[in-house]
N, C-alpha and C. Protein backbone atom coordinates (compact mmCIF):
# COMPACT_ATOMS: atom_id res chain seq x y z
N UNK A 1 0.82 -1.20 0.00
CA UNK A 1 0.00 0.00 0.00
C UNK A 1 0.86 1.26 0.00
N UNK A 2 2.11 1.62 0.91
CA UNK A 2 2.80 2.52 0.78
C UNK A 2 3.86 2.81 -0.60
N UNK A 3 3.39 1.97 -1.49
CA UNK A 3 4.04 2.02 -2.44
C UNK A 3 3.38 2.74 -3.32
N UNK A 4 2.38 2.43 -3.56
CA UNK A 4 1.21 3.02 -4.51
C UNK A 4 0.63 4.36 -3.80
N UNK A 5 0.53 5.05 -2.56
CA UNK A 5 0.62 6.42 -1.93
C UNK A 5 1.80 7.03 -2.65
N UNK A 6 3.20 6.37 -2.48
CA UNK A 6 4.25 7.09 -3.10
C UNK A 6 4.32 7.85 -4.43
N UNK A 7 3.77 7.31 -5.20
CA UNK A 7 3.52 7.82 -6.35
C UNK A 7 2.12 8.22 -6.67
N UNK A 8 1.77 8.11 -6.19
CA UNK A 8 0.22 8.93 -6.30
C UNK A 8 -0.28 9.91 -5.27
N UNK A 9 0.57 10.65 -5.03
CA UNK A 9 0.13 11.29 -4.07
C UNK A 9 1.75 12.39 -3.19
N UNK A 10 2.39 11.53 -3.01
CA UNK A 10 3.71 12.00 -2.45
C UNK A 10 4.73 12.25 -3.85
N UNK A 11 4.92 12.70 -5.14
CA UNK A 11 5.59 12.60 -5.90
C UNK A 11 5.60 14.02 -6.25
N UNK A 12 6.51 14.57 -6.16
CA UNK A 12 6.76 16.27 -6.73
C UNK A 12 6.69 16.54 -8.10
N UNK A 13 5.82 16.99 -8.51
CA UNK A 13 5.37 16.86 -9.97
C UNK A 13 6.19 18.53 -10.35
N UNK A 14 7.22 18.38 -10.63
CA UNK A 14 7.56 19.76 -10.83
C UNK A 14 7.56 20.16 -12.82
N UNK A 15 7.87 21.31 -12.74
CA UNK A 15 7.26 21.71 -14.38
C UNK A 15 8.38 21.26 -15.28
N UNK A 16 9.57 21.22 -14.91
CA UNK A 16 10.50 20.01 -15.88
C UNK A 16 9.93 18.15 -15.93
N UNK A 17 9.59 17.90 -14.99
CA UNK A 17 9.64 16.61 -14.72
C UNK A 17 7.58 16.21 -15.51
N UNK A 18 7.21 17.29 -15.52
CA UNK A 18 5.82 17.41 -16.54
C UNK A 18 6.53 16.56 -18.16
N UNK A 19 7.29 17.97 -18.34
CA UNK A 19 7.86 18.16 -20.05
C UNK A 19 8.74 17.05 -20.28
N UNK A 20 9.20 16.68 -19.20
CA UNK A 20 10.11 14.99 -19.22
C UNK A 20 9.04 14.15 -19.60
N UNK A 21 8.34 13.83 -18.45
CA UNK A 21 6.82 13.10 -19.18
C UNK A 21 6.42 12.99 -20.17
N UNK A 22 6.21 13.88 -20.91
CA UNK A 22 5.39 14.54 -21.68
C UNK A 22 6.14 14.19 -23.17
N UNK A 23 7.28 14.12 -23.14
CA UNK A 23 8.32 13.77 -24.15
C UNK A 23 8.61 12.39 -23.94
N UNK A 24 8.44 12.16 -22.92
CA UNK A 24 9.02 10.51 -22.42
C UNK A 24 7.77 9.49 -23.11
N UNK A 25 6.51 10.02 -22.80
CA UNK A 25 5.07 8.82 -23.01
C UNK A 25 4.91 9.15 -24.51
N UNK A 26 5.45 10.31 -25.27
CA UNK A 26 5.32 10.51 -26.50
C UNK A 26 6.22 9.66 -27.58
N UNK A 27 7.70 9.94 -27.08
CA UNK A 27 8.67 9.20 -27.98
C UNK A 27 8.36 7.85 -27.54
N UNK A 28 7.72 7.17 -26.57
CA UNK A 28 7.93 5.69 -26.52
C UNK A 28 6.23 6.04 -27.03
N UNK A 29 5.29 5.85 -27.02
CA UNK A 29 4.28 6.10 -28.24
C UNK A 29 4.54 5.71 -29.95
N UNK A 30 5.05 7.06 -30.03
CA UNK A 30 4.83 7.27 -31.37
C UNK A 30 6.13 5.54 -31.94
N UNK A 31 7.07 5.46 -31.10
CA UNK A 31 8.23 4.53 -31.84
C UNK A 31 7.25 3.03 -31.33
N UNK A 32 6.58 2.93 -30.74
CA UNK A 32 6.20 1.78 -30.14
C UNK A 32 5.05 1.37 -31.12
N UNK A 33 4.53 2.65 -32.11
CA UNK A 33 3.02 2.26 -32.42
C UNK A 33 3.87 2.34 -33.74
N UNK A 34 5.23 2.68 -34.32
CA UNK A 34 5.76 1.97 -36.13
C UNK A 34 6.26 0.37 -35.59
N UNK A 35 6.38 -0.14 -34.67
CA UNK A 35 7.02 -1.67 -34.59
C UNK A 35 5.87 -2.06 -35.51
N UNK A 36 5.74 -3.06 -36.42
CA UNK A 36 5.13 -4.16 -37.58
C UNK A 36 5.22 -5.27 -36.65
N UNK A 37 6.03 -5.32 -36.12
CA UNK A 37 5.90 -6.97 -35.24
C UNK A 37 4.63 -6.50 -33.92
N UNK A 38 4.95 -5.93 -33.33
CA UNK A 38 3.54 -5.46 -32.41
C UNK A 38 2.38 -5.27 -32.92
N UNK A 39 2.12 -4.86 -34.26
CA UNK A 39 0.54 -4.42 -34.71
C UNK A 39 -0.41 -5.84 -34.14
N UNK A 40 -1.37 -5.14 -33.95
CA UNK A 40 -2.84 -5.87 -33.28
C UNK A 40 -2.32 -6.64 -31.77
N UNK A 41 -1.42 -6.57 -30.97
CA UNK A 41 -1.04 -6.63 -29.28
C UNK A 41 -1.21 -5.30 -28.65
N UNK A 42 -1.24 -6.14 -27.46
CA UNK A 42 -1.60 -4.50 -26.18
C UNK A 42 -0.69 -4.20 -26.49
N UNK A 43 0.78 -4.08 -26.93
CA UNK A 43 1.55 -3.51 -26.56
C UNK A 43 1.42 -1.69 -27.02
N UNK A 44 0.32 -1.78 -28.37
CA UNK A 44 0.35 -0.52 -29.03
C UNK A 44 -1.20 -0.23 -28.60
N UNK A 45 -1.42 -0.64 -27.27
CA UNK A 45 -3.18 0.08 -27.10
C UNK A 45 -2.70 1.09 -26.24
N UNK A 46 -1.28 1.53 -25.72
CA UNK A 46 -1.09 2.97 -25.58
C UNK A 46 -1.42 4.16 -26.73
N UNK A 47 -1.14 3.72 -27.90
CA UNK A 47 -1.58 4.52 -29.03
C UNK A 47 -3.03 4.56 -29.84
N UNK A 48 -3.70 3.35 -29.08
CA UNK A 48 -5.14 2.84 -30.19
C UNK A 48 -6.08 3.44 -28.66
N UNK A 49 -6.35 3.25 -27.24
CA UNK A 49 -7.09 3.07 -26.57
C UNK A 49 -6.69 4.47 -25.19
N UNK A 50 -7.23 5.38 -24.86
CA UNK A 50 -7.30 6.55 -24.00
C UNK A 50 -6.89 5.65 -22.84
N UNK A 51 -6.87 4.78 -22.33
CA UNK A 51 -6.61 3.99 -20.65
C UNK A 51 -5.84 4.57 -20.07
N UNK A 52 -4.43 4.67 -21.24
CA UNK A 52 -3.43 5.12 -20.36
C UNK A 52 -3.30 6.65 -20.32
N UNK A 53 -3.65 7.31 -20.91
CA UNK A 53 -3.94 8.83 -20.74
C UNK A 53 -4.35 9.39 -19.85
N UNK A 54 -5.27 8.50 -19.70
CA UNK A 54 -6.27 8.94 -18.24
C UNK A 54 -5.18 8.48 -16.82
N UNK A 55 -4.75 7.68 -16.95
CA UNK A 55 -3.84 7.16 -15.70
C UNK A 55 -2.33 8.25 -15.83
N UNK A 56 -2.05 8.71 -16.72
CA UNK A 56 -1.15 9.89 -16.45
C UNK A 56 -1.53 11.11 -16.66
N UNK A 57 -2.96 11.36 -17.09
CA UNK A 57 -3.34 12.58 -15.87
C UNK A 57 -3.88 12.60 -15.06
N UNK A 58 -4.42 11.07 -13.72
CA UNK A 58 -4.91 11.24 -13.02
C UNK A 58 -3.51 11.51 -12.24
N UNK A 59 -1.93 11.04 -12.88
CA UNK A 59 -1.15 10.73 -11.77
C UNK A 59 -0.80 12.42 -11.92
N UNK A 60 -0.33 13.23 -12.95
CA UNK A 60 0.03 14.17 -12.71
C UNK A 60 -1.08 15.41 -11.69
N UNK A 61 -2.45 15.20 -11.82
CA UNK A 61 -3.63 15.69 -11.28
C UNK A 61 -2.93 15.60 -9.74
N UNK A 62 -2.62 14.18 -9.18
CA UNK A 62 -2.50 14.01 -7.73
C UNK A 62 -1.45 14.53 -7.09
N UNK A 63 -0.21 14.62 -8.07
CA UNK A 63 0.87 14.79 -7.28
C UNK A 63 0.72 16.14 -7.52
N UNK A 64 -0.21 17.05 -7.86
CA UNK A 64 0.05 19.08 -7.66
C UNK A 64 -0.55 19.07 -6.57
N UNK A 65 0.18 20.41 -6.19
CA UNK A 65 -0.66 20.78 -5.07
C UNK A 65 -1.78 22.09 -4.87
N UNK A 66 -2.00 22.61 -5.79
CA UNK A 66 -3.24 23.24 -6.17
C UNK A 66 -3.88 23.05 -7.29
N UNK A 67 -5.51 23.05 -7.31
CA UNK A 67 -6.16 22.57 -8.27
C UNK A 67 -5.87 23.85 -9.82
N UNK A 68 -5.34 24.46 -9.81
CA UNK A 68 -4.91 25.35 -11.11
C UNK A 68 -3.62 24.96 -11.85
N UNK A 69 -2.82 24.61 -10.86
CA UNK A 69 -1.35 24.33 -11.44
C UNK A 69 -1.48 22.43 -12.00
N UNK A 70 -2.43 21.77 -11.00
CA UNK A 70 -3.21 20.58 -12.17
C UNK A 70 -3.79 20.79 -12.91
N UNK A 71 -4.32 21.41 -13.61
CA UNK A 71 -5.09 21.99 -14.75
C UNK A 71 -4.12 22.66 -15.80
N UNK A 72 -3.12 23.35 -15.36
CA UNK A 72 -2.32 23.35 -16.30
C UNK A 72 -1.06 22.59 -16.36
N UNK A 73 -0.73 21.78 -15.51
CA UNK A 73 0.10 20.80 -15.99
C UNK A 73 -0.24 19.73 -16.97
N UNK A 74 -1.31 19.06 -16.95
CA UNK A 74 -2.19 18.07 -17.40
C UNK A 74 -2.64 18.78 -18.46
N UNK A 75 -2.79 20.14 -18.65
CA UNK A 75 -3.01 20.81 -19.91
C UNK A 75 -1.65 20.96 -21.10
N UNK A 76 -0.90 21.31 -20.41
CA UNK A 76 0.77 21.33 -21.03
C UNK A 76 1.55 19.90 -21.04
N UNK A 77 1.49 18.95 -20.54
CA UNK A 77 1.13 17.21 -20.55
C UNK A 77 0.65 16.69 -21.92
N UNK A 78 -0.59 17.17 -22.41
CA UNK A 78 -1.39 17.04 -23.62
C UNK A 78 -0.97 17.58 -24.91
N UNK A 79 -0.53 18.78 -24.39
CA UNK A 79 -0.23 19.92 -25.49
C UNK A 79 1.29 19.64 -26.05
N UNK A 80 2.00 18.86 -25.20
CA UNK A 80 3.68 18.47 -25.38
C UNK A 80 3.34 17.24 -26.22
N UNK A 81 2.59 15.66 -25.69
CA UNK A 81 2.75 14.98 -26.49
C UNK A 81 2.02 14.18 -27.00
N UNK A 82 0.71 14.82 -26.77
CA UNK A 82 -0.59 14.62 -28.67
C UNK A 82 0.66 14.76 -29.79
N UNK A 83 0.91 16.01 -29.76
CA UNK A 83 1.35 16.54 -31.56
C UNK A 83 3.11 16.11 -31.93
N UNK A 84 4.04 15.95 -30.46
CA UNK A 84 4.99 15.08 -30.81
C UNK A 84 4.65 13.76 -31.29
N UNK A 85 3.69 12.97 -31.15
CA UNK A 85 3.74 11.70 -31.15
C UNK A 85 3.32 11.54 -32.70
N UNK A 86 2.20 12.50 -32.87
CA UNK A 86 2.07 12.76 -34.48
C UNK A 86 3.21 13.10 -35.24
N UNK A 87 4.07 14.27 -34.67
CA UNK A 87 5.24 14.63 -35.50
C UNK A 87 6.43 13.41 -35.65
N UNK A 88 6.59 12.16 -34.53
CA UNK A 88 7.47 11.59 -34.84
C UNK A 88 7.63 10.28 -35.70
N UNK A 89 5.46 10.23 -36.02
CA UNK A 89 4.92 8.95 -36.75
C UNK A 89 5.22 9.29 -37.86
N UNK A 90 5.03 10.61 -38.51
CA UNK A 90 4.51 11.18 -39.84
C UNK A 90 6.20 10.64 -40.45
N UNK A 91 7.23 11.15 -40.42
CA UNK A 91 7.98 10.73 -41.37
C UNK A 91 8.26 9.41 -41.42
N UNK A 92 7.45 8.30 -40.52
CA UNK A 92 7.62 6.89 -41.24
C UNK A 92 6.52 6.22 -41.55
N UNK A 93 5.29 6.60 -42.08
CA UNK A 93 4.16 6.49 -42.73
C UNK A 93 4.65 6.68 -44.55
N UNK A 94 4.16 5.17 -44.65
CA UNK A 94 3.99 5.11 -45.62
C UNK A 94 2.46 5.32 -46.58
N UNK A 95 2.74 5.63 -47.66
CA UNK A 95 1.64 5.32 -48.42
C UNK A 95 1.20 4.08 -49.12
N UNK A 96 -0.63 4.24 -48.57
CA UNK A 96 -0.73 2.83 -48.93
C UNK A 96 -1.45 2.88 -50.28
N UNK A 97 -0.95 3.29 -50.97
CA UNK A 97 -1.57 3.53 -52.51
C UNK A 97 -0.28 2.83 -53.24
């Protein structure tokens, strides 16, 4: 039990360690969802299914300590790596024509 408090709750969510995140769940995303050997395994329902989205902004939500600076962390969270994860798919998309 004190393990799972630790990180949910006791973890200093500071505004580098957001943009670390934020770059961290993106580049393993976007490289995790071109593997061909993974297509159709959980391994790429980080990229097909919201589950885990929601579990790293409930974690970044818990560890602020005012409800504004969660709102914009979890806002700047989104805003870092939605459009990296797009920017790092796009140059290895092929066309299927």
């Amino acid at each position: 039990m004190s393990g799972i408090k630790k990180y949910f709750g006791q973890f200093t969510m500071t505004w580098p360690r957001v943009i670390f995140f934020a770059l961290f769940t993106a580049v393993y995303t976007a490289l995790i969802n071109q593997v061909s050997l993974l297509k159709d395994t959980s391994f790429q329902d980080i990229a097909i299914y919201v589950d885990w989205w929601i579990l790293f902004a409930v974690f970044i939500i818990v560890n602020c300590e005012k409800w504004w600076e969660a709102a914009l962390k979890c806002f700047v969270f989104f805003l870092v790596s939605q459009p990296l994860i797009y920017l790092i798919e796009v140059p290895f998309l092929t066309s299927s024509q």
